[in-house]
PDB file of N, CA and C in Angstrom:
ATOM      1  N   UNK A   1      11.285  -3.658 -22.097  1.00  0.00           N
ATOM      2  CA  UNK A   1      11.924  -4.066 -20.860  1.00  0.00           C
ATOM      3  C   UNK A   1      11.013  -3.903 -19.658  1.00  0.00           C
ATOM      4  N   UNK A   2       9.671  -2.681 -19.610  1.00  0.00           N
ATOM      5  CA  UNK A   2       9.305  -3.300 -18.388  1.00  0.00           C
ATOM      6  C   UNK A   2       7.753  -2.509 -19.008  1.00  0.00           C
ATOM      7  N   UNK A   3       6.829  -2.654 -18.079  1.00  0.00           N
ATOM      8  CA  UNK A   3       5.549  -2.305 -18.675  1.00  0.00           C
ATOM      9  C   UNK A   3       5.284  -0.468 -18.597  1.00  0.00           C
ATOM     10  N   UNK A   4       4.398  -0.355 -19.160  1.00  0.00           N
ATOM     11  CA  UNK A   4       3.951   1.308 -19.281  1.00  0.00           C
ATOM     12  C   UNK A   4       3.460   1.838 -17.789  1.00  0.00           C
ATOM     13  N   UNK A   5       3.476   1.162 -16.664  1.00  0.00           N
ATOM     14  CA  UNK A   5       2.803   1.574 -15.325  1.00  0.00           C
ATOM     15  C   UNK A   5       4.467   2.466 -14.909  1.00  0.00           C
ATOM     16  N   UNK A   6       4.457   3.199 -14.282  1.00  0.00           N
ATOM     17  CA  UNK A   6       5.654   3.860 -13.422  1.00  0.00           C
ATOM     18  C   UNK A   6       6.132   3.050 -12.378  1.00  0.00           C
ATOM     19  N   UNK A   7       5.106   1.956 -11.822  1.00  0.00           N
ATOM     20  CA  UNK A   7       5.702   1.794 -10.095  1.00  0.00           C
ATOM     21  C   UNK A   7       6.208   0.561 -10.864  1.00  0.00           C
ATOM     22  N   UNK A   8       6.437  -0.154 -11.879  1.00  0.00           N
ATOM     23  CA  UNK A   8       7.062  -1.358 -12.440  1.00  0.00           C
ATOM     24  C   UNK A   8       8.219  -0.441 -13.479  1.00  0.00           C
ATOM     25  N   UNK A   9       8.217   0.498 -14.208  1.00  0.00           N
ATOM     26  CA  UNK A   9       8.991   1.159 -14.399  1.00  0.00           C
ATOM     27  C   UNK A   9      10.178   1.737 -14.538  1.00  0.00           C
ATOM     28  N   UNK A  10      10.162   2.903 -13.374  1.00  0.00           N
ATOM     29  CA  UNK A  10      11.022   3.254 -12.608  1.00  0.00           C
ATOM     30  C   UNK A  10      12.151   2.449 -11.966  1.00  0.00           C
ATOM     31  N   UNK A  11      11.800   1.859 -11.353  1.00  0.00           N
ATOM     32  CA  UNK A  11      13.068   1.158 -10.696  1.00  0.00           C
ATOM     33  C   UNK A  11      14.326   0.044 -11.915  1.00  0.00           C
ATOM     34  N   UNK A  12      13.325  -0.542 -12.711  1.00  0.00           N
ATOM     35  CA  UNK A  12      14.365  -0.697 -14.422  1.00  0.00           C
ATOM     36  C   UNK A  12      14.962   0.532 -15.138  1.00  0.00           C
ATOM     37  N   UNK A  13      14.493   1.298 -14.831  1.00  0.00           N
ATOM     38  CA  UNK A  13      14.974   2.438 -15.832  1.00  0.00           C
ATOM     39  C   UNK A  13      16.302   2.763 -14.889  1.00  0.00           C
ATOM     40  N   UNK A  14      16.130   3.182 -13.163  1.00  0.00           N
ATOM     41  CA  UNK A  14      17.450   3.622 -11.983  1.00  0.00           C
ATOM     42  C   UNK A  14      18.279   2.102 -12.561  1.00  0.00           C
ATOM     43  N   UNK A  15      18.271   0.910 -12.166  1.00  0.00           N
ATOM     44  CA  UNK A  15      18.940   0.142 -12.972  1.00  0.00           C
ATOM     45  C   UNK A  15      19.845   0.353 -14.116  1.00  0.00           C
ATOM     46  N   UNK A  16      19.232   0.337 -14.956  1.00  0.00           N
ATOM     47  CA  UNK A  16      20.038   0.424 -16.425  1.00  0.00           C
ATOM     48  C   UNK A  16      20.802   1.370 -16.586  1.00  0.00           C
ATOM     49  N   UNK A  17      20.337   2.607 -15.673  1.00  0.00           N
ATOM     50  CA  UNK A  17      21.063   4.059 -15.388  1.00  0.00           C
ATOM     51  C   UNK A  17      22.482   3.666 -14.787  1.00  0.00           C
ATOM     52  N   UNK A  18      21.968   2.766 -13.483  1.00  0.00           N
ATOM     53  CA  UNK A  18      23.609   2.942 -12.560  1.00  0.00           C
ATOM     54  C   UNK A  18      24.275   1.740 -13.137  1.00  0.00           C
ATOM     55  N   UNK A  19      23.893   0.932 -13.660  1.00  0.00           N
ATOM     56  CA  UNK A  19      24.748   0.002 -14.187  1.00  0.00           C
ATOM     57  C   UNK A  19      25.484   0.202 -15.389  1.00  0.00           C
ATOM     58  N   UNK A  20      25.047   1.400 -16.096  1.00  0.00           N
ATOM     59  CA  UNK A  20      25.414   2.139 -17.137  1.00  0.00           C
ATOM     60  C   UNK A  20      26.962   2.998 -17.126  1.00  0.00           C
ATOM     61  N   UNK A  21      26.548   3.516 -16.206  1.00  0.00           N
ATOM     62  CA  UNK A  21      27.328   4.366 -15.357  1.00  0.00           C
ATOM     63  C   UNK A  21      28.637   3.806 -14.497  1.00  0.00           C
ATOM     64  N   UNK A  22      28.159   2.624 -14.243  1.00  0.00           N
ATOM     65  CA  UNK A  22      29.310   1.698 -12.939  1.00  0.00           C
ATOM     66  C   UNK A  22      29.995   1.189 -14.555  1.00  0.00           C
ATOM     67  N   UNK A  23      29.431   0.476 -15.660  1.00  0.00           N
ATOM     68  CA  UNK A  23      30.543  -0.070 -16.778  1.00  0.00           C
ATOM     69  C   UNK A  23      31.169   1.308 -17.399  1.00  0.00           C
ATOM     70  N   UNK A  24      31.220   2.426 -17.506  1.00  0.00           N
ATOM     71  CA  UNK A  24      31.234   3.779 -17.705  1.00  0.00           C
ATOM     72  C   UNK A  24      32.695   3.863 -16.885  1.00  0.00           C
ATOM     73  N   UNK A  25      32.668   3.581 -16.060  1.00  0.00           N
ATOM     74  CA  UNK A  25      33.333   3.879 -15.061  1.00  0.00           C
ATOM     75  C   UNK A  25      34.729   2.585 -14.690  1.00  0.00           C
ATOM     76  N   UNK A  26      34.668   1.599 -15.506  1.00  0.00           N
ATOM     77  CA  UNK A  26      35.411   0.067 -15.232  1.00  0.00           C
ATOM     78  C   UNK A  26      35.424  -0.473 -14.174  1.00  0.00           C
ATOM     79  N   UNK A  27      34.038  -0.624 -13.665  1.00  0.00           N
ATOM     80  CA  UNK A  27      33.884  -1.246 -12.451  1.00  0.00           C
ATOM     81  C   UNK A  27      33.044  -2.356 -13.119  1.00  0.00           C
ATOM     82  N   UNK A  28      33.152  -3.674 -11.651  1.00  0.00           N
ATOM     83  CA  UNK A  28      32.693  -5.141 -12.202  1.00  0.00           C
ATOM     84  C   UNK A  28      31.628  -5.154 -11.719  1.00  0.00           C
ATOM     85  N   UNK A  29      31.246  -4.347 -10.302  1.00  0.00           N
ATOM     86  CA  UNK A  29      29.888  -4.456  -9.908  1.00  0.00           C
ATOM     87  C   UNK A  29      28.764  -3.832 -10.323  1.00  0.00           C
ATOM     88  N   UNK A  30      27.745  -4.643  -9.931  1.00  0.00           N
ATOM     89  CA  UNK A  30      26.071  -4.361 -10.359  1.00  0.00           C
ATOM     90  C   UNK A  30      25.280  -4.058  -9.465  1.00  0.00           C
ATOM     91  N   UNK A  31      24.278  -3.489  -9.709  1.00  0.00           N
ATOM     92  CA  UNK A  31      23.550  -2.947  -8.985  1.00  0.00           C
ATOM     93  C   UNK A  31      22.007  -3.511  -8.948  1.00  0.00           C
ATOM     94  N   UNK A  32      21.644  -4.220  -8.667  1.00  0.00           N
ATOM     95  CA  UNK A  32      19.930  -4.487  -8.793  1.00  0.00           C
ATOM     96  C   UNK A  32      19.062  -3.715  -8.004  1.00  0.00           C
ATOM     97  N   UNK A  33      17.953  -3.415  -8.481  1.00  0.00           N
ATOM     98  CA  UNK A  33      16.781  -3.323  -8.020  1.00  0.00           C
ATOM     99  C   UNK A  33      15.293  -3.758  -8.510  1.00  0.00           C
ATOM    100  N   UNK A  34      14.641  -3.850  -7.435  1.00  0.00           N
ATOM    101  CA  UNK A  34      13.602  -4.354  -7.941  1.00  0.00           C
ATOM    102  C   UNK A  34      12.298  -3.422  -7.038  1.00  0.00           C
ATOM    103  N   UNK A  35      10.908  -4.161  -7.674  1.00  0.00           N
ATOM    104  CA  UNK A  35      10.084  -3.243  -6.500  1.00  0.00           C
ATOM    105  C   UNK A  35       9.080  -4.003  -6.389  1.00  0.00           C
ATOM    106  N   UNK A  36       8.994  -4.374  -5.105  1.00  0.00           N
ATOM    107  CA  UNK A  36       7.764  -4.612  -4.475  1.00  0.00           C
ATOM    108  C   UNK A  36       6.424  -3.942  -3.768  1.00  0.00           C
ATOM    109  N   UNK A  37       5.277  -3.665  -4.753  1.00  0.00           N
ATOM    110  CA  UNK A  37       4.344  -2.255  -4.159  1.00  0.00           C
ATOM    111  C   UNK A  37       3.658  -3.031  -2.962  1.00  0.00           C
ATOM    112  N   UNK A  38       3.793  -4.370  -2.709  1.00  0.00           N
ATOM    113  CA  UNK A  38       2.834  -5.063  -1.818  1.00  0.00           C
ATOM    114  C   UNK A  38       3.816  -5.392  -0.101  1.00  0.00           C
ATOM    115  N   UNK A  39       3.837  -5.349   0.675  1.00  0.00           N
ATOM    116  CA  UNK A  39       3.747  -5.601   1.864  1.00  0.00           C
ATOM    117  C   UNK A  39       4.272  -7.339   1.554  1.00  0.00           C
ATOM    118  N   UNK A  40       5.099  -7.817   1.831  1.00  0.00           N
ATOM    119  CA  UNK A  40       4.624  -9.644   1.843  1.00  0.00           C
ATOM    120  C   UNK A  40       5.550 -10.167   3.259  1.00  0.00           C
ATOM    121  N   UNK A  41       4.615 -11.013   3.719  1.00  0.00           N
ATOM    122  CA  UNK A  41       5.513 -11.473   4.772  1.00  0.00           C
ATOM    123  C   UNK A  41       5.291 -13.329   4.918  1.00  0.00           C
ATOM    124  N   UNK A  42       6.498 -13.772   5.390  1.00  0.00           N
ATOM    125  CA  UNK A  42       6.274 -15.067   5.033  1.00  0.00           C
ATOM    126  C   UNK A  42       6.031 -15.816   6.377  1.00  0.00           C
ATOM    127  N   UNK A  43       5.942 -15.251   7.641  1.00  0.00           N
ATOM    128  CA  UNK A  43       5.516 -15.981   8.775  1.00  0.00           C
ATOM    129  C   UNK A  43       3.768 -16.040   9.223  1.00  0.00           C
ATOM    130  N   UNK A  44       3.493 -17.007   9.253  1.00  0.00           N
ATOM    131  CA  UNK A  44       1.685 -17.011   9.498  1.00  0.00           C
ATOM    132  C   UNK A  44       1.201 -16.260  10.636  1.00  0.00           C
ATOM    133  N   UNK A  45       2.195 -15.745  11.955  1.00  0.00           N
ATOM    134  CA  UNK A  45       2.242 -15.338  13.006  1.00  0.00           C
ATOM    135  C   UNK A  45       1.553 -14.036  12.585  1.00  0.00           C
ATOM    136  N   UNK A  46       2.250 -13.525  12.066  1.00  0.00           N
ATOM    137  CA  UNK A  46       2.642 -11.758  11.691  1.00  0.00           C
ATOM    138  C   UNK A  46       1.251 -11.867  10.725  1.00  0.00           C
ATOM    139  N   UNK A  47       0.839 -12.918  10.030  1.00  0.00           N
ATOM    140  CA  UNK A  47      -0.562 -12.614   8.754  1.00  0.00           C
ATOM    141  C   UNK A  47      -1.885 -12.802   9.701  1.00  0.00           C
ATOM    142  N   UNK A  48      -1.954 -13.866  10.826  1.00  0.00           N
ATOM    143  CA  UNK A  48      -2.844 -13.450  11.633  1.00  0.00           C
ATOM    144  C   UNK A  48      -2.893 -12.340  11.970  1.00  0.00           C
ATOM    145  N   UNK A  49      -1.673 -12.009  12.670  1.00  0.00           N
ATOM    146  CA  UNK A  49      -1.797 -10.505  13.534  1.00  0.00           C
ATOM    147  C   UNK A  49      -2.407  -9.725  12.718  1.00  0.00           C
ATOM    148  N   UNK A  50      -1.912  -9.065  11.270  1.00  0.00           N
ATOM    149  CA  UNK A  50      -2.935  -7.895  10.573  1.00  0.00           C
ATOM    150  C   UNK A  50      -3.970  -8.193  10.557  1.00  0.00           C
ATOM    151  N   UNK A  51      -4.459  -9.475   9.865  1.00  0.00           N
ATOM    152  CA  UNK A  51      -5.884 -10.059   9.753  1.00  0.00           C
ATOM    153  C   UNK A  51      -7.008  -9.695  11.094  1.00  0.00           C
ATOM    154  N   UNK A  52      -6.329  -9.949  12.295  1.00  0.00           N
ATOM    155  CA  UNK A  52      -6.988  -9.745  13.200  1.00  0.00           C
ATOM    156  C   UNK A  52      -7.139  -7.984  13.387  1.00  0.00           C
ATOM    157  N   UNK A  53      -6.223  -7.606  13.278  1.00  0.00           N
ATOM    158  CA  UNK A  53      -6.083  -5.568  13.647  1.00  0.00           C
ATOM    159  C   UNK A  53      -7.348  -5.173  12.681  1.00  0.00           C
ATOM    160  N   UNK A  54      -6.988  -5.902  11.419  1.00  0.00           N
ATOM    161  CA  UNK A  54      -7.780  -5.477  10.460  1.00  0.00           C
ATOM    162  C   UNK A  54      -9.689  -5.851  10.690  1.00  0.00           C
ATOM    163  N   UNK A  55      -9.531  -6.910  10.912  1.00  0.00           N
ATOM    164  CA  UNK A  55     -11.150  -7.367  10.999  1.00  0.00           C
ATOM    165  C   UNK A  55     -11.782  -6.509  12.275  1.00  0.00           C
ATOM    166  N   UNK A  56     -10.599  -6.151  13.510  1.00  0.00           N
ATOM    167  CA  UNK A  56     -10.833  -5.351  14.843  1.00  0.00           C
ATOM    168  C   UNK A  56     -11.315  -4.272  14.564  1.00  0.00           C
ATOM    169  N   UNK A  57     -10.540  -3.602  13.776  1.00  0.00           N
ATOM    170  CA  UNK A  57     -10.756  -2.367  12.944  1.00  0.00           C
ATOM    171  C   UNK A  57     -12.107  -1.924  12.516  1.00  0.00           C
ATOM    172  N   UNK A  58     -12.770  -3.245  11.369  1.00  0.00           N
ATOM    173  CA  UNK A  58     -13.800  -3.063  10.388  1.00  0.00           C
ATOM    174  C   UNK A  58     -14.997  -3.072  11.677  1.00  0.00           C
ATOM    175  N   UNK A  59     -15.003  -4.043  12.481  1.00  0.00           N
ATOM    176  CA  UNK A  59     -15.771  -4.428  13.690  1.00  0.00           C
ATOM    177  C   UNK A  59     -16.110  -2.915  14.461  1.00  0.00           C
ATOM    178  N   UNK A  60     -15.228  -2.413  14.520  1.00  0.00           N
ATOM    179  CA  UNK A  60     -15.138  -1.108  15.476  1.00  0.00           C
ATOM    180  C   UNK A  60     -16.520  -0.058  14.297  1.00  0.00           C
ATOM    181  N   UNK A  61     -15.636   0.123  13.102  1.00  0.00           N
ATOM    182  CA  UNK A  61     -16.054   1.170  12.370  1.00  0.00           C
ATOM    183  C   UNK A  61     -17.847   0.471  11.625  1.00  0.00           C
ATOM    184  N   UNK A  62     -17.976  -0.715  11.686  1.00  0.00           N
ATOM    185  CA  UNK A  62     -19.339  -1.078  11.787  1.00  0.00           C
ATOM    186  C   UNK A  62     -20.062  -0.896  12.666  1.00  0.00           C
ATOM    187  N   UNK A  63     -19.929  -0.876  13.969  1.00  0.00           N
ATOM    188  CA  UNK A  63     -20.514  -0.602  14.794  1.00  0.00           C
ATOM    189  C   UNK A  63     -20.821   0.774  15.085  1.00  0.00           C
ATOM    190  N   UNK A  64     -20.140   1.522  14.623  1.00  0.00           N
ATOM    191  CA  UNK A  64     -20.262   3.194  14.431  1.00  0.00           C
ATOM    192  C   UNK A  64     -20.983   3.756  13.461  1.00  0.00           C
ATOM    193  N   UNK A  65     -20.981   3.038  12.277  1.00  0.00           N
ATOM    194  CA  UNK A  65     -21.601   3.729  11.256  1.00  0.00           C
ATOM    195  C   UNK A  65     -23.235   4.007  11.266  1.00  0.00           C
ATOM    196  N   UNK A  66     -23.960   3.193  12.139  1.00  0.00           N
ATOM    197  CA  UNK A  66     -25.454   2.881  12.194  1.00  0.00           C
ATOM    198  C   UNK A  66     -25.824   4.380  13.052  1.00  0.00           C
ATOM    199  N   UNK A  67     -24.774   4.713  14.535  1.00  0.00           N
ATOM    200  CA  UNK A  67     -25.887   5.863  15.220  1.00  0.00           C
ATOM    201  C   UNK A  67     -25.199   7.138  14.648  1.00  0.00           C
ATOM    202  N   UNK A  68     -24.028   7.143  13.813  1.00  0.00           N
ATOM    203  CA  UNK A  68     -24.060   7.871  12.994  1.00  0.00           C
ATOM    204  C   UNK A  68     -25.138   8.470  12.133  1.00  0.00           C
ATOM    205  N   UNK A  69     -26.067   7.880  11.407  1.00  0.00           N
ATOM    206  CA  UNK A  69     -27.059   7.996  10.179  1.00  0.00           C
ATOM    207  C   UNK A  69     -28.030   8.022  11.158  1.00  0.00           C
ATOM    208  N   UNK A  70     -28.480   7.753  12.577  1.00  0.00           N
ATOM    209  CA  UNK A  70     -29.363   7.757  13.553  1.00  0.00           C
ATOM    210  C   UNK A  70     -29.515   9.386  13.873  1.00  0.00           C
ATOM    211  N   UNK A  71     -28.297   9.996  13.896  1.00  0.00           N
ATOM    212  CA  UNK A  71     -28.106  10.933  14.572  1.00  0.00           C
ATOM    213  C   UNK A  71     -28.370  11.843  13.499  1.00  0.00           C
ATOM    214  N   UNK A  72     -27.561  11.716  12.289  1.00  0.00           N
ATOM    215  CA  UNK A  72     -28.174  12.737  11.313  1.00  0.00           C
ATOM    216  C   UNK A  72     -29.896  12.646  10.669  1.00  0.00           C
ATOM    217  N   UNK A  73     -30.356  11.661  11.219  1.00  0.00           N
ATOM    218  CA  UNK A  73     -32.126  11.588  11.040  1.00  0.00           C
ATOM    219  C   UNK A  73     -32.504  12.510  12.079  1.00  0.00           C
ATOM    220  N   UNK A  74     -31.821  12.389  13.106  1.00  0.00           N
ATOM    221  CA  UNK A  74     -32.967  13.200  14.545  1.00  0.00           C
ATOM    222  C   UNK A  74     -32.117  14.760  13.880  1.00  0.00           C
ATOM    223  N   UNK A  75     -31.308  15.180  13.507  1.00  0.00           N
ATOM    224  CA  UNK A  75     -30.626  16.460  13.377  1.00  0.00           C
ATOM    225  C   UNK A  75     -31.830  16.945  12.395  1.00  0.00           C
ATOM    226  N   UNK A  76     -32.214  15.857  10.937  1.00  0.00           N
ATOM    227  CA  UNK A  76     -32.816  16.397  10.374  1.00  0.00           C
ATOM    228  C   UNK A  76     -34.026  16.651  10.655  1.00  0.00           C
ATOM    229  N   UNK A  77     -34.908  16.047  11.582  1.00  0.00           N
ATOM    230  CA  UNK A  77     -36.239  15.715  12.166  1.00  0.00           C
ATOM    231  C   UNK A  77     -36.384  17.181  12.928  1.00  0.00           C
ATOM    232  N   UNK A  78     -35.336  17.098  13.686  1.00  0.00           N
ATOM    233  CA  UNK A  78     -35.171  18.649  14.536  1.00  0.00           C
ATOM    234  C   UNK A  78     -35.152  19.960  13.699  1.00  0.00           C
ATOM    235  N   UNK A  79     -34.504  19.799  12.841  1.00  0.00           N
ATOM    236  CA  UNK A  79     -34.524  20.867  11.960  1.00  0.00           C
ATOM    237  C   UNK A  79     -35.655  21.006  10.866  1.00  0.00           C
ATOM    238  N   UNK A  80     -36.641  19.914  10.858  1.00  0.00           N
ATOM    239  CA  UNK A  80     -37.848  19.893   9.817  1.00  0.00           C
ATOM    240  C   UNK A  80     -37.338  19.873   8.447  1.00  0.00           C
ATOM    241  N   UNK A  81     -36.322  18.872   8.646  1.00  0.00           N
ATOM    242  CA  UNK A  81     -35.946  19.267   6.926  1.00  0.00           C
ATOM    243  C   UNK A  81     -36.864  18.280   5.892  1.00  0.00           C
TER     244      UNK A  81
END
């Protein structure tokens, strides 16, 4: 019924549990669940927007990483290592 990973799992197994339990009980209703591990959104508005935070982001932390490794050369230069 569902694969060996937990995050596909789990949520079939709470399923089969409460629906188990609700016919247990002589009730008609069901219970679904499902699981989505991914984020999805269906407006293009909102997929720019991350895209952009995100590339803003990488932009920022590229630009940092270079006098980073600058700085630990002169630390080591200073220190004669």
């Amino acid at each position: 019924m569902c694969s060996a990973e937990p995050i596909n799992c789990f949520p079939v197994l709470v399923n089969i549990l409460s629906n188990t339990f609700l016919r247990l009980f002589n009730s008609t209703a069901r219970i679904r669940v499902w699981s989505e591990p991914f984020y999805s959104t269906q407006s293009p508005e909102v997929k720019g927007d991350i895209f952009f935070i995100c590339l803003s982001y990488m932009l920022i932390l590229a630009a940092g990483l270079p006098p980073h490794f600058a700085m630990s050369s002169m630390e080591d230069h200073k220190v004669k290592s």
